[in-house]
Protein backbone atom coordinates (compact mmCIF):
# COMPACT_ATOMS: atom_id res chain seq x y z
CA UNK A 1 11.53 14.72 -4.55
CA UNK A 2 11.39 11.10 -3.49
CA UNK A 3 9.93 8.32 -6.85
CA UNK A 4 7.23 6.07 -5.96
CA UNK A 5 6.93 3.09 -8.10
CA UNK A 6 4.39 0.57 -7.16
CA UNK A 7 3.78 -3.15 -8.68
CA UNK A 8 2.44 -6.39 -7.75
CA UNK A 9 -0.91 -6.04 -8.95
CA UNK A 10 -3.52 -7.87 -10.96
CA UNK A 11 -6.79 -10.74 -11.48
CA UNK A 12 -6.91 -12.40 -8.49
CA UNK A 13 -10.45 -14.87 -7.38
CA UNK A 14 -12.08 -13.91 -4.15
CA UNK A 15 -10.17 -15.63 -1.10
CA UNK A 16 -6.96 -15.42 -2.94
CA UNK A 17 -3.54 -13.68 -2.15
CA UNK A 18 -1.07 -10.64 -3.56
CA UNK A 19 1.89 -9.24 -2.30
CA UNK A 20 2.25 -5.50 -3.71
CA UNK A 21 5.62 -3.71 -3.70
CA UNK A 22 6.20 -0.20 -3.70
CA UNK A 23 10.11 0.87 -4.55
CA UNK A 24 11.35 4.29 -3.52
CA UNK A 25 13.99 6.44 -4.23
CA UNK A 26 15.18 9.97 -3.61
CA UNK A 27 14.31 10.21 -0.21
CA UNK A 28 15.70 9.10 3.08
CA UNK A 29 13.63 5.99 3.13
CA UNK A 30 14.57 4.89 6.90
CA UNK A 31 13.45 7.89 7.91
CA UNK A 32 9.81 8.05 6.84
CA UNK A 33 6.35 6.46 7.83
CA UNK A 34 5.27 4.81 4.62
CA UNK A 35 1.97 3.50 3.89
CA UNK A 36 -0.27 2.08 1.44
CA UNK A 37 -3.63 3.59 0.42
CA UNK A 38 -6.12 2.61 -2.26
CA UNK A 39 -8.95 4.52 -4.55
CA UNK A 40 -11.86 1.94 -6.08
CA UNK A 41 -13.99 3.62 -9.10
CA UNK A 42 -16.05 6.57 -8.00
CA UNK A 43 -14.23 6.84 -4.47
CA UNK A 44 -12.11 9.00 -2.98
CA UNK A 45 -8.56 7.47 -2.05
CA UNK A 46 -8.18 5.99 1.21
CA UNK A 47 -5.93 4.95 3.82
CA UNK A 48 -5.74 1.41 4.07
CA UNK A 49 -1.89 0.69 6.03
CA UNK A 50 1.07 1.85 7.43
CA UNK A 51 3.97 1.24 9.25
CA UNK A 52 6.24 3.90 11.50
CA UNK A 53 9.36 4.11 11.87
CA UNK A 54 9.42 1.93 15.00
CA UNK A 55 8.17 -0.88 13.58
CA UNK A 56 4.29 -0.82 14.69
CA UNK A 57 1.58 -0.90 11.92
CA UNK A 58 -1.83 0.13 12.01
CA UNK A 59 -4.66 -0.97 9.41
CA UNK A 60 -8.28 0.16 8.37
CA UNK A 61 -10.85 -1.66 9.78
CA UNK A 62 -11.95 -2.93 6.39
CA UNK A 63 -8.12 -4.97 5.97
CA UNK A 64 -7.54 -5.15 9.43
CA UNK A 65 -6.63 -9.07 9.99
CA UNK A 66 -6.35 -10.17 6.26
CA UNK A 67 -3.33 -7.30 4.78
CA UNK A 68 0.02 -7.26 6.34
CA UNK A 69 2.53 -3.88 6.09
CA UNK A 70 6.43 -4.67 5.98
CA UNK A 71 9.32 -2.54 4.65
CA UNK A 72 13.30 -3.21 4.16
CA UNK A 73 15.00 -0.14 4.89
CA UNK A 74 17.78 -1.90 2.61
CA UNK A 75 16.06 -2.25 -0.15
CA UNK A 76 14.02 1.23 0.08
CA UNK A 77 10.79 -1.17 -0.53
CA UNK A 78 7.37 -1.04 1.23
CA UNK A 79 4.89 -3.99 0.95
CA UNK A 80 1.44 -4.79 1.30
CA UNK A 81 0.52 -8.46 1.58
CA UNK A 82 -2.95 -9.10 0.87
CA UNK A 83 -5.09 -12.74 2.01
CA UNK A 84 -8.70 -13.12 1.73
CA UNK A 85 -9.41 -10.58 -0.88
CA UNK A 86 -12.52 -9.71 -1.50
CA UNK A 87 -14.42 -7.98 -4.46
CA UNK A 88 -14.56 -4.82 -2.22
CA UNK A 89 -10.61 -4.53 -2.35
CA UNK A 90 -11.15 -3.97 -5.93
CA UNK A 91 -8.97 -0.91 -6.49
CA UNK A 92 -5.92 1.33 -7.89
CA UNK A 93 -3.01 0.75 -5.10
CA UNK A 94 -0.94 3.56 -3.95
CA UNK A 95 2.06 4.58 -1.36
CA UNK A 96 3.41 6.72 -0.40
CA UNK A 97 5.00 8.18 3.07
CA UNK A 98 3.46 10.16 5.69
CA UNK A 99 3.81 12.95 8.67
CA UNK A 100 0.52 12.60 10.86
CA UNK A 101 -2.60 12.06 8.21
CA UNK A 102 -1.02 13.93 5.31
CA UNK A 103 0.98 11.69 2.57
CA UNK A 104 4.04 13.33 1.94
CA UNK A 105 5.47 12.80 -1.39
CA UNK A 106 3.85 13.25 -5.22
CA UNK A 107 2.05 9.70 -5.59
CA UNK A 108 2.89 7.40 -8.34
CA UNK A 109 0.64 5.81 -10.74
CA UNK A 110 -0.40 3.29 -8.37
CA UNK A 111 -1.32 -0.68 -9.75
CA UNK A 112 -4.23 -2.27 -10.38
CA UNK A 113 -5.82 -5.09 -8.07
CA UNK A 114 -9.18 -6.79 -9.21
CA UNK A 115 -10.79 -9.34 -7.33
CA UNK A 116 -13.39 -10.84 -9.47
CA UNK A 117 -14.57 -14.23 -9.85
């Protein structure tokens, strides 16, 4: 059973920038969709990125133009930059891979991202 450790998060002003990282191990890394999701207080979790294994990405409509999906299949790493946050993205980070709309592996405890002023 593949580890999912994410980090990266944090206090960050509206209009300002993270980069999350999500290490895995105990899978075959290169062989899986991975993707990033995120639950805020009182919300379900929700599918916010990923990235298959050919490359393309696909985003929410709600990141779509401000968070950018990349991955090193060397490095068994997945990250999530994020520009322009707002107080909206205010959440617990997860990710975790995937096989059509079902996440794949036991998620990890996620990190933190605030976006208050």
């Amino acid at each position: 059973q593949a580890q999912l450790v994410e980090s990266g998060g944090g206090l960050v002003q509206p209009g300002g920038s993270l980069r999350l990282s999500c290490a895995v191990s105990g899978s075959a890394f290169s062989l899986v969709n991975m993707g990033w999701y995120r639950q805020a207080p009182g919300k379900q979790r929700e599918w916010v990125a990923g990235i298959y294994l050919s490359g393309n990405t696909a985003y929410s409509d709600s990141v779509k133009g401000r968070f950018t999906i990349s991955r090193d299949n060397a490095k068994a790493t997945v990250y999530l930059q994020m520009n322009s946050l707002k107080p909206g993205d205010t959440a617990v980070y997860y990710c975790n891979a995937f096989r059509g709309n079902s996440p794949l592996f036991e998620w990890g405890q996620g990190t933190q991202v605030t976006v208050s002023s």
